[in-house]
C-alpha atoms as a PDB file:
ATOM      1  CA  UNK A   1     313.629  74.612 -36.947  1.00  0.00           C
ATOM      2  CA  UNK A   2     310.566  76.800 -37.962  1.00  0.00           C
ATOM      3  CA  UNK A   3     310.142  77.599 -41.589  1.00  0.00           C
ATOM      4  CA  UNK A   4     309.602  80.891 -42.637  1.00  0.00           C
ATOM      5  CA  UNK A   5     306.728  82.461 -44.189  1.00  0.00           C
ATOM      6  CA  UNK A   6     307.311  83.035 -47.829  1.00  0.00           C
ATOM      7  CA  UNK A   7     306.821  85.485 -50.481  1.00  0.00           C
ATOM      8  CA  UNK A   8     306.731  84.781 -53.967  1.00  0.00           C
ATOM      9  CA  UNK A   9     306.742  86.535 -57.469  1.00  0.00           C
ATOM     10  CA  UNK A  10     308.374  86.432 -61.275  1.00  0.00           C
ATOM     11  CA  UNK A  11     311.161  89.131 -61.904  1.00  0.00           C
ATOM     12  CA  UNK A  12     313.097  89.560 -64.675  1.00  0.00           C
ATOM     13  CA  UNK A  13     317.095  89.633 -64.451  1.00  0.00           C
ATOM     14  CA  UNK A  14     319.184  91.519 -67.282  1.00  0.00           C
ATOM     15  CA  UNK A  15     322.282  90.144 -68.853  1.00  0.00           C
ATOM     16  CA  UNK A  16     323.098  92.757 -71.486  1.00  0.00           C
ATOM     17  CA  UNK A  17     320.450  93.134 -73.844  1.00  0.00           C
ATOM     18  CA  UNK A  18     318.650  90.070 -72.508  1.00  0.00           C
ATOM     19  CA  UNK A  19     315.864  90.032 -69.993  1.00  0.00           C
ATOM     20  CA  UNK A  20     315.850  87.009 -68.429  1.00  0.00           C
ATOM     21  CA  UNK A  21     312.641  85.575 -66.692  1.00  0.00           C
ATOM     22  CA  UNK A  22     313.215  84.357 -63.105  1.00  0.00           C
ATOM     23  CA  UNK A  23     310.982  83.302 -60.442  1.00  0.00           C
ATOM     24  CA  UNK A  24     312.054  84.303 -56.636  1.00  0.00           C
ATOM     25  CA  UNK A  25     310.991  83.224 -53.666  1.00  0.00           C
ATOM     26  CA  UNK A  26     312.045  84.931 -50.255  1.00  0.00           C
ATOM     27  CA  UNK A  27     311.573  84.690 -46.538  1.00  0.00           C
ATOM     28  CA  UNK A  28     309.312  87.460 -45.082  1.00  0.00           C
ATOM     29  CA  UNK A  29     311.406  89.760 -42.821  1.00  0.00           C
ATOM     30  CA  UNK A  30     314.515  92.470 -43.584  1.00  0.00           C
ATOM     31  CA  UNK A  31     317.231  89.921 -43.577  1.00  0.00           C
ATOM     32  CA  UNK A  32     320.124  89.704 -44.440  1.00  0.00           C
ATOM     33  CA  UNK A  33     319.387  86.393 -45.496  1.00  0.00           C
ATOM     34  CA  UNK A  34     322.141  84.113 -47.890  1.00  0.00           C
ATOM     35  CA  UNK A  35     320.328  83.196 -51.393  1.00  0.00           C
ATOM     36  CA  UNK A  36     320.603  80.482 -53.652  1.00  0.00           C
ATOM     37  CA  UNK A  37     320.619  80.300 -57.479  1.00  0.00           C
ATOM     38  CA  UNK A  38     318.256  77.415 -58.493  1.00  0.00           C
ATOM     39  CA  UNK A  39     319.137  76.004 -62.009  1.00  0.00           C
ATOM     40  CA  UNK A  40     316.191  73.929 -64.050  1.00  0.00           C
ATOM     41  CA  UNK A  41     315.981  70.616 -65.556  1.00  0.00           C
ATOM     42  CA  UNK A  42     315.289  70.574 -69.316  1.00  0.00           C
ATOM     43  CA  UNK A  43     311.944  71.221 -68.507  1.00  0.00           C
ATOM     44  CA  UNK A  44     312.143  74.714 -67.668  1.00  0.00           C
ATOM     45  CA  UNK A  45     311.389  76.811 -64.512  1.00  0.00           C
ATOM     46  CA  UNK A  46     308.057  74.435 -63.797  1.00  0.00           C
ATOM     47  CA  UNK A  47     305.897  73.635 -60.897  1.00  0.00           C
ATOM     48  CA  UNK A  48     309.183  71.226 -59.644  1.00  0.00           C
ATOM     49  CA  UNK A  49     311.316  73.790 -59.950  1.00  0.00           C
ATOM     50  CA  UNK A  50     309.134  76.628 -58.533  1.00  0.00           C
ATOM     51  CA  UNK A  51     308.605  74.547 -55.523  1.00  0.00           C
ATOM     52  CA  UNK A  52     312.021  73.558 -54.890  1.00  0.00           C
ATOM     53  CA  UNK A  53     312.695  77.424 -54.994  1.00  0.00           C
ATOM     54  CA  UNK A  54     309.966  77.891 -52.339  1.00  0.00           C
ATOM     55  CA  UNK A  55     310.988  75.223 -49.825  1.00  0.00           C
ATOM     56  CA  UNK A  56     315.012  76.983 -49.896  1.00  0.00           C
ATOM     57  CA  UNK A  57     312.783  79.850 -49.043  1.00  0.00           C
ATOM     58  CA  UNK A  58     311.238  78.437 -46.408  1.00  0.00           C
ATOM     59  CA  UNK A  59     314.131  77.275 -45.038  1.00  0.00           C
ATOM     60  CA  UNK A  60     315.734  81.176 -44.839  1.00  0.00           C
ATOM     61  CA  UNK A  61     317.047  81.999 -47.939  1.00  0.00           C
ATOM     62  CA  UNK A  62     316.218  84.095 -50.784  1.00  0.00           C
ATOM     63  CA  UNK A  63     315.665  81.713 -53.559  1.00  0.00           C
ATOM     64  CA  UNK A  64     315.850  82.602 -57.400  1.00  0.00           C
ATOM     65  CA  UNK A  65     315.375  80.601 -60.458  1.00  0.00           C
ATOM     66  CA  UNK A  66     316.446  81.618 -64.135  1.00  0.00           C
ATOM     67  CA  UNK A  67     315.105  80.826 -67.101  1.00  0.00           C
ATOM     68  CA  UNK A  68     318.243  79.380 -68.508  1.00  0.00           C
ATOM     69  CA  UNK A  69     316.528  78.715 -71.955  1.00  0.00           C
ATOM     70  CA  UNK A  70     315.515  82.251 -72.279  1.00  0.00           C
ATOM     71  CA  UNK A  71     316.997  82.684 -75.917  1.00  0.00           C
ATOM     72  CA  UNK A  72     315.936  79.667 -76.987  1.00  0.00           C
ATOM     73  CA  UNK A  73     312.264  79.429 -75.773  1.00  0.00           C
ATOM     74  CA  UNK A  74     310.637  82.564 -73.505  1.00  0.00           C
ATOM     75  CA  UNK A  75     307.884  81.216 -71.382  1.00  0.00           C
ATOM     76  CA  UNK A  76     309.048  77.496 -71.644  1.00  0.00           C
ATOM     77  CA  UNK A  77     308.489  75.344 -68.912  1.00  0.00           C
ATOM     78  CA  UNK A  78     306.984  71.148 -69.417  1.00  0.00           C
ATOM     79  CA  UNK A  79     306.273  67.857 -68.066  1.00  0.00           C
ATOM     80  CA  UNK A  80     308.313  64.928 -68.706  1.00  0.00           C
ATOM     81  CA  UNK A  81     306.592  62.997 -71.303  1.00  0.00           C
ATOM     82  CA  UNK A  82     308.935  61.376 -74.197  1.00  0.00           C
ATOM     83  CA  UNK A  83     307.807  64.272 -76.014  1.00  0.00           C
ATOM     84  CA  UNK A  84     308.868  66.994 -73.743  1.00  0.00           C
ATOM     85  CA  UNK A  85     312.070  65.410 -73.104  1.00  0.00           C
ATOM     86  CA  UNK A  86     312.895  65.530 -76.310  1.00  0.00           C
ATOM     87  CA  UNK A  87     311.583  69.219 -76.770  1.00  0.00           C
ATOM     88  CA  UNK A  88     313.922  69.779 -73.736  1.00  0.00           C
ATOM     89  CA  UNK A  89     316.941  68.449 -75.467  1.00  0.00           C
ATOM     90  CA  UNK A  90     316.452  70.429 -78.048  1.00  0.00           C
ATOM     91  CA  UNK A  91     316.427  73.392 -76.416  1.00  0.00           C
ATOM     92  CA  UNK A  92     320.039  72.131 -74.362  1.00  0.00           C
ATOM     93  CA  UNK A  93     321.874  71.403 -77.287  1.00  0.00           C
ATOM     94  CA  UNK A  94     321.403  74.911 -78.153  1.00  0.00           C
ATOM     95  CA  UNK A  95     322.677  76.688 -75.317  1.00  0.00           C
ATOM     96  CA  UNK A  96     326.437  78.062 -74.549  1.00  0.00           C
ATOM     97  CA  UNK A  97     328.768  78.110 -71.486  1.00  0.00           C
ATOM     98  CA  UNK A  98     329.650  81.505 -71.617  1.00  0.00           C
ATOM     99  CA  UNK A  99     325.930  82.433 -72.429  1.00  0.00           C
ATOM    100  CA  UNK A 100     325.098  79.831 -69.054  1.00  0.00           C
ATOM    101  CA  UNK A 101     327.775  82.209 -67.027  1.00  0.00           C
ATOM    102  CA  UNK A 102     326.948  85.207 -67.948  1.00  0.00           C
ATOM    103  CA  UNK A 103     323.330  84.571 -67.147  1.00  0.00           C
ATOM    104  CA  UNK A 104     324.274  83.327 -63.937  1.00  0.00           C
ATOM    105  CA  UNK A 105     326.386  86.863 -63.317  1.00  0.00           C
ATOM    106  CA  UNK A 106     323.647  88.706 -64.033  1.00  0.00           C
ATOM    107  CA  UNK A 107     321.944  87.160 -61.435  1.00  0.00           C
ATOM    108  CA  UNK A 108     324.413  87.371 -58.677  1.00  0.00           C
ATOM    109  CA  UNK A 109     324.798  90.643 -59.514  1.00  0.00           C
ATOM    110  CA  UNK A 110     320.665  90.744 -58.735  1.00  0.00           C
ATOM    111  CA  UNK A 111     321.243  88.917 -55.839  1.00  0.00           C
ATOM    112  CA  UNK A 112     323.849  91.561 -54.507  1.00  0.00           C
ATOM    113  CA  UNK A 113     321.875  94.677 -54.873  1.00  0.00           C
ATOM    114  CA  UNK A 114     318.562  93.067 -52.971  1.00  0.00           C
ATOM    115  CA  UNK A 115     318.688  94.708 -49.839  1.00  0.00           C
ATOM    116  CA  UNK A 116     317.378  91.263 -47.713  1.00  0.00           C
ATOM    117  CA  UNK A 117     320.403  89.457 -49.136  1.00  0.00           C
ATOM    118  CA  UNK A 118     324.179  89.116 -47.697  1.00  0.00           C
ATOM    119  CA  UNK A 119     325.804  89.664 -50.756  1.00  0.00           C
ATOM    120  CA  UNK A 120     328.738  87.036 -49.489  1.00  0.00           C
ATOM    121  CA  UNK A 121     326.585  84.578 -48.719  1.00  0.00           C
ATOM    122  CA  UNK A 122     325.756  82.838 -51.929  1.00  0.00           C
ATOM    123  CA  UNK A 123     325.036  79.453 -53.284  1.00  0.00           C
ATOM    124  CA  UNK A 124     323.207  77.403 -56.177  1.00  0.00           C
ATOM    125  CA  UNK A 125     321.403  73.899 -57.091  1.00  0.00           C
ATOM    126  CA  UNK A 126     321.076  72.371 -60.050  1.00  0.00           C
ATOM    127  CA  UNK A 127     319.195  69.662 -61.133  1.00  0.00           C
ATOM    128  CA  UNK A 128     319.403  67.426 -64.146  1.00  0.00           C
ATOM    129  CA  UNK A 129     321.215  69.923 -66.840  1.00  0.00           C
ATOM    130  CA  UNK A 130     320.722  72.415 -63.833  1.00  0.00           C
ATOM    131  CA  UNK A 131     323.076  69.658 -62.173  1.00  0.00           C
ATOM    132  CA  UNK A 132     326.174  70.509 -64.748  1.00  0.00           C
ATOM    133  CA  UNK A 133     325.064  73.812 -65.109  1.00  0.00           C
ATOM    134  CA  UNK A 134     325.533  74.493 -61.272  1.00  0.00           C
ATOM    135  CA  UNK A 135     329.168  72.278 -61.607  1.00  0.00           C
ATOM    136  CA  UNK A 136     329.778  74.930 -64.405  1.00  0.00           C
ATOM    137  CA  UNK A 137     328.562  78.286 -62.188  1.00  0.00           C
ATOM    138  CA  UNK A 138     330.798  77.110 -59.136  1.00  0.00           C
ATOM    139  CA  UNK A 139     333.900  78.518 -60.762  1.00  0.00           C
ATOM    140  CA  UNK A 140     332.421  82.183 -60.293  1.00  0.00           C
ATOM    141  CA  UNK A 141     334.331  83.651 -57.181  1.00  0.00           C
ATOM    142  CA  UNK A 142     330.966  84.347 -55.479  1.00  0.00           C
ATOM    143  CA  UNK A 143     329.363  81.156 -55.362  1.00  0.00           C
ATOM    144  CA  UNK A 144     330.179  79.449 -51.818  1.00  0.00           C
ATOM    145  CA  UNK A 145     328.854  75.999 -52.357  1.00  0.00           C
ATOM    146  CA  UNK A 146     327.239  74.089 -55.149  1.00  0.00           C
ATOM    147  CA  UNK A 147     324.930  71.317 -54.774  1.00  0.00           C
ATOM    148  CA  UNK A 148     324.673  69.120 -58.250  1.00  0.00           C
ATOM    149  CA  UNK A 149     322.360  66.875 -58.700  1.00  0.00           C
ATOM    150  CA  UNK A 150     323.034  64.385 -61.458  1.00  0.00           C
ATOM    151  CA  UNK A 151     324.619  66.743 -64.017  1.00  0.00           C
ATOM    152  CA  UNK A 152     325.529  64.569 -66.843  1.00  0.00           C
ATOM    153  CA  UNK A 153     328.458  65.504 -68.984  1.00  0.00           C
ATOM    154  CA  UNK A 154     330.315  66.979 -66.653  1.00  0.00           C
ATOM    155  CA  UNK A 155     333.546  64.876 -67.445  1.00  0.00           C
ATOM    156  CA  UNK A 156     332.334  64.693 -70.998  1.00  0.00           C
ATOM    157  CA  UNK A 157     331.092  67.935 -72.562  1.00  0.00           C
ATOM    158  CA  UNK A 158     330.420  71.588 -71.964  1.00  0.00           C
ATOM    159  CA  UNK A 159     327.020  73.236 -73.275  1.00  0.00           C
ATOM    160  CA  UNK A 160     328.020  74.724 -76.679  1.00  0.00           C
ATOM    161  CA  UNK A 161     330.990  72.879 -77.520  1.00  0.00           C
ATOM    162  CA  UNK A 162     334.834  72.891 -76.391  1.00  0.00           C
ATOM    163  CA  UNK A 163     336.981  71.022 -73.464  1.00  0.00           C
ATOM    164  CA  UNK A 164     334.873  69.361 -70.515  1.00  0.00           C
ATOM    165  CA  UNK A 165     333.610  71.110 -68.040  1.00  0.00           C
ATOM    166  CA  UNK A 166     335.206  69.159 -65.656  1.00  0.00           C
ATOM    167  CA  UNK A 167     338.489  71.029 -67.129  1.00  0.00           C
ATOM    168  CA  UNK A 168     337.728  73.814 -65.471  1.00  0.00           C
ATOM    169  CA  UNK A 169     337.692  72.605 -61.230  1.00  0.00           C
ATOM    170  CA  UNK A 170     340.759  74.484 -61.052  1.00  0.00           C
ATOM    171  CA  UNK A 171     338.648  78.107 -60.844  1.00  0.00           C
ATOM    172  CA  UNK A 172     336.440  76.292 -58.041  1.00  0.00           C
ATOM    173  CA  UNK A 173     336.546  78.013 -54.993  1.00  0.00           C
ATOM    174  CA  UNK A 174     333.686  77.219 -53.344  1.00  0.00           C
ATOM    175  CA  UNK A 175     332.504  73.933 -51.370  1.00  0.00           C
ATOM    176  CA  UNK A 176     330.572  71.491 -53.852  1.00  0.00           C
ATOM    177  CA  UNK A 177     328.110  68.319 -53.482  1.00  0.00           C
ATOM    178  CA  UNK A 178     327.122  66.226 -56.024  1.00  0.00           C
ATOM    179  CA  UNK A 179     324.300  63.941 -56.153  1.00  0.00           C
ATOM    180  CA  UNK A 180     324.378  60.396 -58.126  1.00  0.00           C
ATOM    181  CA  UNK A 181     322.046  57.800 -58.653  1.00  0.00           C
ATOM    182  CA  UNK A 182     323.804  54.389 -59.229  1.00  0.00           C
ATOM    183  CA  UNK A 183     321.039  53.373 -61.630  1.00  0.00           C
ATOM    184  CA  UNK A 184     321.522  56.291 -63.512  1.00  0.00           C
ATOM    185  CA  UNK A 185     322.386  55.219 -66.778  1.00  0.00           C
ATOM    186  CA  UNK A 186     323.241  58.267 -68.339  1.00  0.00           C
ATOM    187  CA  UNK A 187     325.763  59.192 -65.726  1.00  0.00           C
ATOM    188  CA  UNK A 188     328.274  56.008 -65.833  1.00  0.00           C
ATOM    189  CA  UNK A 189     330.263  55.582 -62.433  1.00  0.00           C
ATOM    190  CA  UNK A 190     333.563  56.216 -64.065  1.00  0.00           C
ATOM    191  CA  UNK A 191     332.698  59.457 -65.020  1.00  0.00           C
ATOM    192  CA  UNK A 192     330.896  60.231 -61.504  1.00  0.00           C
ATOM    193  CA  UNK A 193     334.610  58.860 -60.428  1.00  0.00           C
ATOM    194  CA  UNK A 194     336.534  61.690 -62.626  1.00  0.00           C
ATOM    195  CA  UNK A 195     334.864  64.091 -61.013  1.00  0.00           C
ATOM    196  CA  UNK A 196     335.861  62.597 -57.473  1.00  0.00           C
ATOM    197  CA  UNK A 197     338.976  63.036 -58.558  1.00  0.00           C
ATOM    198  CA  UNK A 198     339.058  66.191 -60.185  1.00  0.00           C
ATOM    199  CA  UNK A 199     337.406  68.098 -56.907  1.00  0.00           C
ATOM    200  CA  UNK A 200     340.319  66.093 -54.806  1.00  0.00           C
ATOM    201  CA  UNK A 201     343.367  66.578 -57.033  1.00  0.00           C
ATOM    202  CA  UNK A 202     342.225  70.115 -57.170  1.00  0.00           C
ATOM    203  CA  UNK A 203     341.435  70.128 -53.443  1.00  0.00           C
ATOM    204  CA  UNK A 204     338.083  71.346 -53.731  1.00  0.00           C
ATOM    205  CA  UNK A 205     336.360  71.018 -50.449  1.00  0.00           C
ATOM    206  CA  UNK A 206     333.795  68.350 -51.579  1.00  0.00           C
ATOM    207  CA  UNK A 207     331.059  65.224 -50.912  1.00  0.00           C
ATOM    208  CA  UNK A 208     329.893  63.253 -53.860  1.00  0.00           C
ATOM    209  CA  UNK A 209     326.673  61.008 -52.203  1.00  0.00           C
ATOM    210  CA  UNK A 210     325.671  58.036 -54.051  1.00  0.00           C
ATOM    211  CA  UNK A 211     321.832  56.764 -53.580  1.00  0.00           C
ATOM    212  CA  UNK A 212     320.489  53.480 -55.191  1.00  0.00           C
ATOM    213  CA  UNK A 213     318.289  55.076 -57.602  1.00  0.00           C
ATOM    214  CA  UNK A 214     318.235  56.416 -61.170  1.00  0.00           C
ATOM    215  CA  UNK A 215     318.214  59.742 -62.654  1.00  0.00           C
ATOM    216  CA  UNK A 216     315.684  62.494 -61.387  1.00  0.00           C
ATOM    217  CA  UNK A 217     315.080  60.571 -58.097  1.00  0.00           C
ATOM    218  CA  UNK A 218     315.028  64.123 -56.552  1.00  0.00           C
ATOM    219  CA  UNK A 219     311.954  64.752 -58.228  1.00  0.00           C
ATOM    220  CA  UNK A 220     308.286  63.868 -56.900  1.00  0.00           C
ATOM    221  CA  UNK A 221     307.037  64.306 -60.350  1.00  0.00           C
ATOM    222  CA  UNK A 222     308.910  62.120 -62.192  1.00  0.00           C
ATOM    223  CA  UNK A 223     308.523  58.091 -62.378  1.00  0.00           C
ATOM    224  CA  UNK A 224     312.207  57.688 -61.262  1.00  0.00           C
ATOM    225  CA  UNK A 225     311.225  59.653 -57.856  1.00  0.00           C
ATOM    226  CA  UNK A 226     312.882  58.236 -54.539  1.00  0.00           C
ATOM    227  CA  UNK A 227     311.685  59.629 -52.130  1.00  0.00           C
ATOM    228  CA  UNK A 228     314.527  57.762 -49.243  1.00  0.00           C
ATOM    229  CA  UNK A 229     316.845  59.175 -51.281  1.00  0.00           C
ATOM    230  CA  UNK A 230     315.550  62.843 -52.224  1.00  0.00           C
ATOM    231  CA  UNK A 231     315.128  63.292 -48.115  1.00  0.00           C
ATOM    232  CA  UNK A 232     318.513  61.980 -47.607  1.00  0.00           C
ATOM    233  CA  UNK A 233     319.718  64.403 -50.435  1.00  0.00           C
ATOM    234  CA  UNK A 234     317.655  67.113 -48.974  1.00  0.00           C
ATOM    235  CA  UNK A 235     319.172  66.938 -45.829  1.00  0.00           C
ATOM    236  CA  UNK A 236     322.709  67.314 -47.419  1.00  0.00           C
ATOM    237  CA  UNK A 237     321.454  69.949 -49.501  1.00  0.00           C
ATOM    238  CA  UNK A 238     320.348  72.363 -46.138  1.00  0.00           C
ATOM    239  CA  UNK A 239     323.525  71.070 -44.263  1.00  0.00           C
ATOM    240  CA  UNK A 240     326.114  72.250 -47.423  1.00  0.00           C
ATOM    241  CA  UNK A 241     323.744  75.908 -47.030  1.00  0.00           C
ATOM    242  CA  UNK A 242     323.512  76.495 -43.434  1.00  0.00           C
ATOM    243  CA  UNK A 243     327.497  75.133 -43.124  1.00  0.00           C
ATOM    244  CA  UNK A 244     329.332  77.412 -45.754  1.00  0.00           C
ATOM    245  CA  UNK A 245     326.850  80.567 -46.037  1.00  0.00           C
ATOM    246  CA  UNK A 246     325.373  81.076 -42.824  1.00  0.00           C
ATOM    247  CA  UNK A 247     328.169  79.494 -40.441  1.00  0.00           C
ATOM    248  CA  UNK A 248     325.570  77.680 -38.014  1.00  0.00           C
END
């Protein structure tokens, strides 16, 4: 398949009284084209994340990536040293479900009124927190398909406080993938196992992949990197996208 030329440039989204920074990424040409929410690690909307956003655009799909710490930090985005994982963490434990969802509303609701995008044709990615986040966004009736990459707490926690996420795959209606690494530590395989569960006693059309690495193998910028495993992943990812929101 060719890739599409690409344009690129930082918006801003509104949710309320909030303006929320957002980088998008789209294919050159009038479209309709599907579009994809990308959701951030704890490290912000950085170079990873701005270049995961571009390749999804590359591939044909208008590609958009919140700031999801905007009330917390403006502006942030990091590396992964010890330091700015911790800085990241901060900046989780501070966030809210319903703040999470509304954000991502606000940006469907940008999505929808772009006049290159098929406004029933939408999906998301998260990675890392983005991972739950995106488990989290998938109850929204317009998201088609989710693909989660290592979203820990999903069976555990939600962002702010109250039951588990995983509580809500009832209001799922969408198809979602997950994405594991067995050596993740932070993500025991009992709780990757609840969510199995949860997506098939809620019959939640649904893949969970497993890969022998640890957490953040997706990403080339981290030590954990995989690279078998983030093409593998990869090729999931554009299979879920081109299955459930273009039909091919």
């Amino acid at each position: 398949m060719t890739l599409y030329e690409i344009e690129t440039t930082f918006v801003q989204v509104l949710d309320g009284d909030l303006h929320i920074d957002a980088y998008l990424a789209q294919p050159k040409g009038l479209g309709p084209f599907p579009a994809i929410i990308v959701f951030q690690e704890i490290f912000g909307v950085n170079a990873h994340i701005r270049d995961v956003t571009e390749q999804i655009a590359k591939e044909g799909y208008v590609a958009i990536a919140p700031a999801i710490f905007q009330r917390q930090a403006p502006g942030f985005e990091t590396g992964y040293t010890p330091e700015d994982v911790a800085l990241g963490r901060t900046y989780k434990v501070q966030t809210k479900a319903a703040e999470l969802i509304g954000d991502t509303q606000a940006t469907l609701n940008y999505l929808q009124l772009l006049s290159n995008v098929n406004p029933d044709a939408i999906g998301t990615i998260g990675f890392c927190f983005g991972g739950h986040v995106a488990y989290l966004a998938a109850t929204l009736p317009e998201v088609k398909a989710t693909a989660s990459f290592y979203g820990a707490g999903i069976a555990t926690l939600t962002p702010g406080g109250g039951p588990p996420t995983i509580t809500l795959t009832d209001k799922i209606q969408g198809t979602v993938y997950a994405f594991f690494g067995d050596r993740d530590a932070s993500i025991p395989a009992t709780e990757v196992k609840q969510i199995a569960d949860a997506l098939t006693a809620n019959r939640i059309p649904h893949q969970i992949f497993h890969y022998p690495a640890d957490h953040g193998f997706f990403c080339d910028r981290r030590g954990s990197y995989h690279p078998e495993s983030a093409a593998d992943a990869w090729t999931q990812v554009l299979r879920l996208f081109r299955e459930t929101l273009t039909g091919d």
